[in-house]
N, C-alpha and C. Protein backbone atom coordinates (compact mmCIF):
# COMPACT_ATOMS: atom_id res chain seq x y z
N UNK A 1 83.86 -58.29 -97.84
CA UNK A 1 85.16 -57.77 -97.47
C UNK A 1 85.00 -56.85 -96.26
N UNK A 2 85.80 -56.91 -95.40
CA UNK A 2 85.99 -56.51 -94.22
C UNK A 2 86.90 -55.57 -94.07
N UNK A 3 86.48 -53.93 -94.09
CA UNK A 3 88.10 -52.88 -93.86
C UNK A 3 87.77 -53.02 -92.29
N UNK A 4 87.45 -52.95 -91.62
CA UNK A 4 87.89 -52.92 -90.08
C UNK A 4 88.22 -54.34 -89.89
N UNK A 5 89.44 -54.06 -88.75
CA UNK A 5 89.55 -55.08 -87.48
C UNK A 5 89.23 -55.46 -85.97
N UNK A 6 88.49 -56.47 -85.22
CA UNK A 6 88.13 -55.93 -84.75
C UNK A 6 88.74 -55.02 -83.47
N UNK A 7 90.19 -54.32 -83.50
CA UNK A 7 90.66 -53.73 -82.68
C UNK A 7 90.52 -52.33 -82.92
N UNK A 8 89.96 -52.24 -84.20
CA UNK A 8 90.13 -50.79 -84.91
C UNK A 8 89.19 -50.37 -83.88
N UNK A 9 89.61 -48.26 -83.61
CA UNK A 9 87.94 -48.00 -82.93
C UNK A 9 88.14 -46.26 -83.94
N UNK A 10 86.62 -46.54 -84.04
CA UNK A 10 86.39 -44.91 -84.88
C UNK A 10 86.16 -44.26 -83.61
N UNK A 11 86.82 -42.82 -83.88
CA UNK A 11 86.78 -41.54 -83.45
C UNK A 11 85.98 -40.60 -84.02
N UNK A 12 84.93 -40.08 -83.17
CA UNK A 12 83.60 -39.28 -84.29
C UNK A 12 84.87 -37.55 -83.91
N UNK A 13 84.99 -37.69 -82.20
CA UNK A 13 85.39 -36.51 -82.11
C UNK A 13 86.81 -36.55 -81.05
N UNK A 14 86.92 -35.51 -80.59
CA UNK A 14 88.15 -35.30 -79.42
C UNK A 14 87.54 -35.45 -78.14
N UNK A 15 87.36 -36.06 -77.14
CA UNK A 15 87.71 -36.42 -76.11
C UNK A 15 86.84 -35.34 -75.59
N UNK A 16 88.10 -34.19 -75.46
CA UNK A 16 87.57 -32.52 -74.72
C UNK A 16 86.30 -32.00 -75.33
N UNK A 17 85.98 -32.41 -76.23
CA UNK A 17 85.02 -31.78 -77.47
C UNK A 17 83.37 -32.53 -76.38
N UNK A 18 83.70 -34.03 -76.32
CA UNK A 18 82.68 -34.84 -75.82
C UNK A 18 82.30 -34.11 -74.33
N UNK A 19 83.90 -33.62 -73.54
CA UNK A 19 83.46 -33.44 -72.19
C UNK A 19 83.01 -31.93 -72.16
N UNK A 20 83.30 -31.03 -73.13
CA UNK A 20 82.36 -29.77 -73.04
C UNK A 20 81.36 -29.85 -73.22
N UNK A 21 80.91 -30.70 -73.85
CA UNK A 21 79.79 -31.12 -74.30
C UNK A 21 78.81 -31.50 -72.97
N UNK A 22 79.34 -32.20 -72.29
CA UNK A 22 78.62 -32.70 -71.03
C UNK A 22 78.58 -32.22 -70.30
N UNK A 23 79.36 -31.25 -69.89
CA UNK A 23 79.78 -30.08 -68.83
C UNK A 23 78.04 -29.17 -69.15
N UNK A 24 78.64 -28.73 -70.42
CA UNK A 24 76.72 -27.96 -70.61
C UNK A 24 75.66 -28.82 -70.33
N UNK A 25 75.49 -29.98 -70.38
CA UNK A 25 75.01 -31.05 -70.72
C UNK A 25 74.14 -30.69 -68.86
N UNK A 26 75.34 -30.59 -68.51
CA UNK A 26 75.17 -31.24 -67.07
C UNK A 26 75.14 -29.75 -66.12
N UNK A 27 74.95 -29.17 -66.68
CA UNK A 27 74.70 -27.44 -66.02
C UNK A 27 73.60 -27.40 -66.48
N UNK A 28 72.83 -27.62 -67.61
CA UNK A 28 71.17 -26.99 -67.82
C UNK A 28 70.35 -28.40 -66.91
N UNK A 29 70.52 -29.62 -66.76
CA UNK A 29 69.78 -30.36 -66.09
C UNK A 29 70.89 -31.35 -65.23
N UNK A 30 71.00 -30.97 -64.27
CA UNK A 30 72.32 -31.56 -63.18
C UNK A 30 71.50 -32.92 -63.14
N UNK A 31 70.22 -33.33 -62.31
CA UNK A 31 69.80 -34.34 -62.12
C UNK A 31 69.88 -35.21 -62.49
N UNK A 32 69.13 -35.37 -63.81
CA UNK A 32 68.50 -36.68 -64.49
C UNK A 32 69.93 -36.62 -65.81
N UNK A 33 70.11 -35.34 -66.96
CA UNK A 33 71.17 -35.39 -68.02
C UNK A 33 72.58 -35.88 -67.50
N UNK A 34 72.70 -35.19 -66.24
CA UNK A 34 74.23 -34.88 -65.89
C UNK A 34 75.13 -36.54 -65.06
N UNK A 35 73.40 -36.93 -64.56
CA UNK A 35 74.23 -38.60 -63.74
C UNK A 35 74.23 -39.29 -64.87
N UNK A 36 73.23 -39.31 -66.23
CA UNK A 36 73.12 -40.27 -67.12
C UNK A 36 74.67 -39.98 -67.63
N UNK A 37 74.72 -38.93 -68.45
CA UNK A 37 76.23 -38.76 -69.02
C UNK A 37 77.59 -39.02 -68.17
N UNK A 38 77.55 -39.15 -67.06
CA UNK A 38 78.38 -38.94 -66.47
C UNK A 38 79.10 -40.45 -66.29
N UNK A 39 77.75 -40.99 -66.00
CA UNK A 39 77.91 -42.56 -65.41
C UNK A 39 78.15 -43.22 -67.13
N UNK A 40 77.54 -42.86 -68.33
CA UNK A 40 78.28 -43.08 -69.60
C UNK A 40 79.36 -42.69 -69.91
N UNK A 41 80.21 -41.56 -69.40
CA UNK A 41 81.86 -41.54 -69.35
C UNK A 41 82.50 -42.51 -68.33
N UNK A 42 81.78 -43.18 -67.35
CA UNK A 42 82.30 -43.79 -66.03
C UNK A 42 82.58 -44.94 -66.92
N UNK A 43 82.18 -45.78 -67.68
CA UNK A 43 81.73 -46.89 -69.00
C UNK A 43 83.00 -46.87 -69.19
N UNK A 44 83.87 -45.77 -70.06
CA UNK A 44 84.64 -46.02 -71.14
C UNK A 44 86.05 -45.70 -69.89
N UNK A 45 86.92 -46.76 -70.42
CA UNK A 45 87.81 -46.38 -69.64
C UNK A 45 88.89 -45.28 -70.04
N UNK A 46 88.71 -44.51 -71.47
CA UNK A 46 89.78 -43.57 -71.52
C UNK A 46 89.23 -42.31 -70.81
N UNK A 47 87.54 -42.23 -70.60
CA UNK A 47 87.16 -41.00 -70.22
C UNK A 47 86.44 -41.09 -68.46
N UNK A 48 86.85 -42.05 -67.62
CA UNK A 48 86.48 -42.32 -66.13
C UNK A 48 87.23 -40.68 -66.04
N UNK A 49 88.66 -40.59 -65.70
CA UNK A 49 88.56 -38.92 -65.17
C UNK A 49 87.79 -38.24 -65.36
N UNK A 50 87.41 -38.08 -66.16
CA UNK A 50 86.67 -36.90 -66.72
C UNK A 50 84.78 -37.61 -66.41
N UNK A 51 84.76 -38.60 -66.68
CA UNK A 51 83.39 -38.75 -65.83
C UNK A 51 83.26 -38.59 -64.80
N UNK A 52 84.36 -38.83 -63.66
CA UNK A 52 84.03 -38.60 -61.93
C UNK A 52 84.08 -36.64 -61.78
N UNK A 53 84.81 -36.25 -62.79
CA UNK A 53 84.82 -34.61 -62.95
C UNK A 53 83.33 -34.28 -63.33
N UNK A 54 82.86 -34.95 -64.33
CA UNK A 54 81.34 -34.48 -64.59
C UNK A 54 80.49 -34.83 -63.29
N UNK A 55 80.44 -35.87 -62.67
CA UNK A 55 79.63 -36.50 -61.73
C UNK A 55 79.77 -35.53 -60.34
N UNK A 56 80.77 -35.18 -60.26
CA UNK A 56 80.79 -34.48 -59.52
C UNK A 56 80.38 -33.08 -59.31
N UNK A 57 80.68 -32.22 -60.75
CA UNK A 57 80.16 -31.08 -60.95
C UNK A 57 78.39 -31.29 -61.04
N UNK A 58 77.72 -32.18 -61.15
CA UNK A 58 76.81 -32.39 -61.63
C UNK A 58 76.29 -32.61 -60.18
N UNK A 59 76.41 -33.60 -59.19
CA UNK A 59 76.09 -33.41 -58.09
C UNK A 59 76.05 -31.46 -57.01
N UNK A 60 77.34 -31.17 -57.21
CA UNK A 60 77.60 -29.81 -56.97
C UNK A 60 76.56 -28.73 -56.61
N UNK A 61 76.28 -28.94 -58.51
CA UNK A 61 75.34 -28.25 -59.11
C UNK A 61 73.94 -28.15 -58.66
N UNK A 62 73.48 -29.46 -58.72
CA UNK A 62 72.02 -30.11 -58.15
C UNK A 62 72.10 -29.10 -56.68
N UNK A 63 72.60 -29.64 -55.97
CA UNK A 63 72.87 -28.81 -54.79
C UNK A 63 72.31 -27.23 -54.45
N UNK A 64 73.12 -26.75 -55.31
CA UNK A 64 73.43 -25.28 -55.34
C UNK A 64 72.08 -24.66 -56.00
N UNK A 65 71.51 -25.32 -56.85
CA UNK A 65 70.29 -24.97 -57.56
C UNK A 65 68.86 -25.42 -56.29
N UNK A 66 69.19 -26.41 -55.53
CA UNK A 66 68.19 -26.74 -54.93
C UNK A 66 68.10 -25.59 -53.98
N UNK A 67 69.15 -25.09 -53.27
CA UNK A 67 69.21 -23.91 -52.23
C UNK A 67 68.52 -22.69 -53.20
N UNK A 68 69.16 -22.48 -53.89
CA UNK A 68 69.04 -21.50 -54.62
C UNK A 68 66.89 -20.77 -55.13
N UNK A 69 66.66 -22.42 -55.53
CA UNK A 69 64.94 -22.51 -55.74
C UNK A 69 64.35 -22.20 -54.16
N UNK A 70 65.05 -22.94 -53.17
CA UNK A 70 64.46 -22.84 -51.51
C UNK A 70 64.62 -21.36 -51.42
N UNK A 71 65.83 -21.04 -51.64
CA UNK A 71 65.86 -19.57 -51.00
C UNK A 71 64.67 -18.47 -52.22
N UNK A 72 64.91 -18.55 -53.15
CA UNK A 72 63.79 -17.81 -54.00
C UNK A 72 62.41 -18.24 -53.59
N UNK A 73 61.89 -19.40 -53.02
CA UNK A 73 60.88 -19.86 -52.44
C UNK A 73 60.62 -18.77 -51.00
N UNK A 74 61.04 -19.01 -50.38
CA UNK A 74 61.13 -18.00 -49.18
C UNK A 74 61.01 -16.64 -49.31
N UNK A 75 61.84 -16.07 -50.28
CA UNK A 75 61.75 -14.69 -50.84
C UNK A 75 60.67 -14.50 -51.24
N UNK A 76 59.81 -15.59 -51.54
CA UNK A 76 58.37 -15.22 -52.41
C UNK A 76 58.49 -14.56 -54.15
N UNK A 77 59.88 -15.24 -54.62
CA UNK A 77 59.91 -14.30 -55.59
C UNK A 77 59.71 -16.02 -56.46
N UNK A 78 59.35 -16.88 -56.20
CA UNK A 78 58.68 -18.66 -57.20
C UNK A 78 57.54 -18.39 -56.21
């Protein structure tokens, strides 16, 4: 016996719940965590906004951290 159809879809959580989730996700490791998750919200089509929002913050980020290591490099303080 079969309770699903196959149109049914389970919901573990809320949407916003998944993208805070990635937002941190994607602030402690922009690089490698933040394109994987990001490009896995790019996948589903209810959450593409919110993946090009992660992808982007996540690029941003990478950025800002790379200056950030250069300039502490220079300072002599890494």
């Amino acid at each position: 016996m079969n309770i699903f159809s196959k149109k049914d879809k389970v919901s573990i959580s809320s949407k916003r719940k998944w993208f805070i989730i990635a937002i941190v996700i994607a602030i402690l490791n922009p690089i490698f965590s933040g394109l994987v998750i990001s490009f896995a919200f790019l996948t589903e089509p209810e959450l593409r906004k919110q993946g090009k929002i992660l992808l982007v913050i996540s690029f941003l980020w990478a950025i800002v951290l790379a200056y950030l290591i250069e300039l502490l490099k220079r300072g002599s303080y890494l």
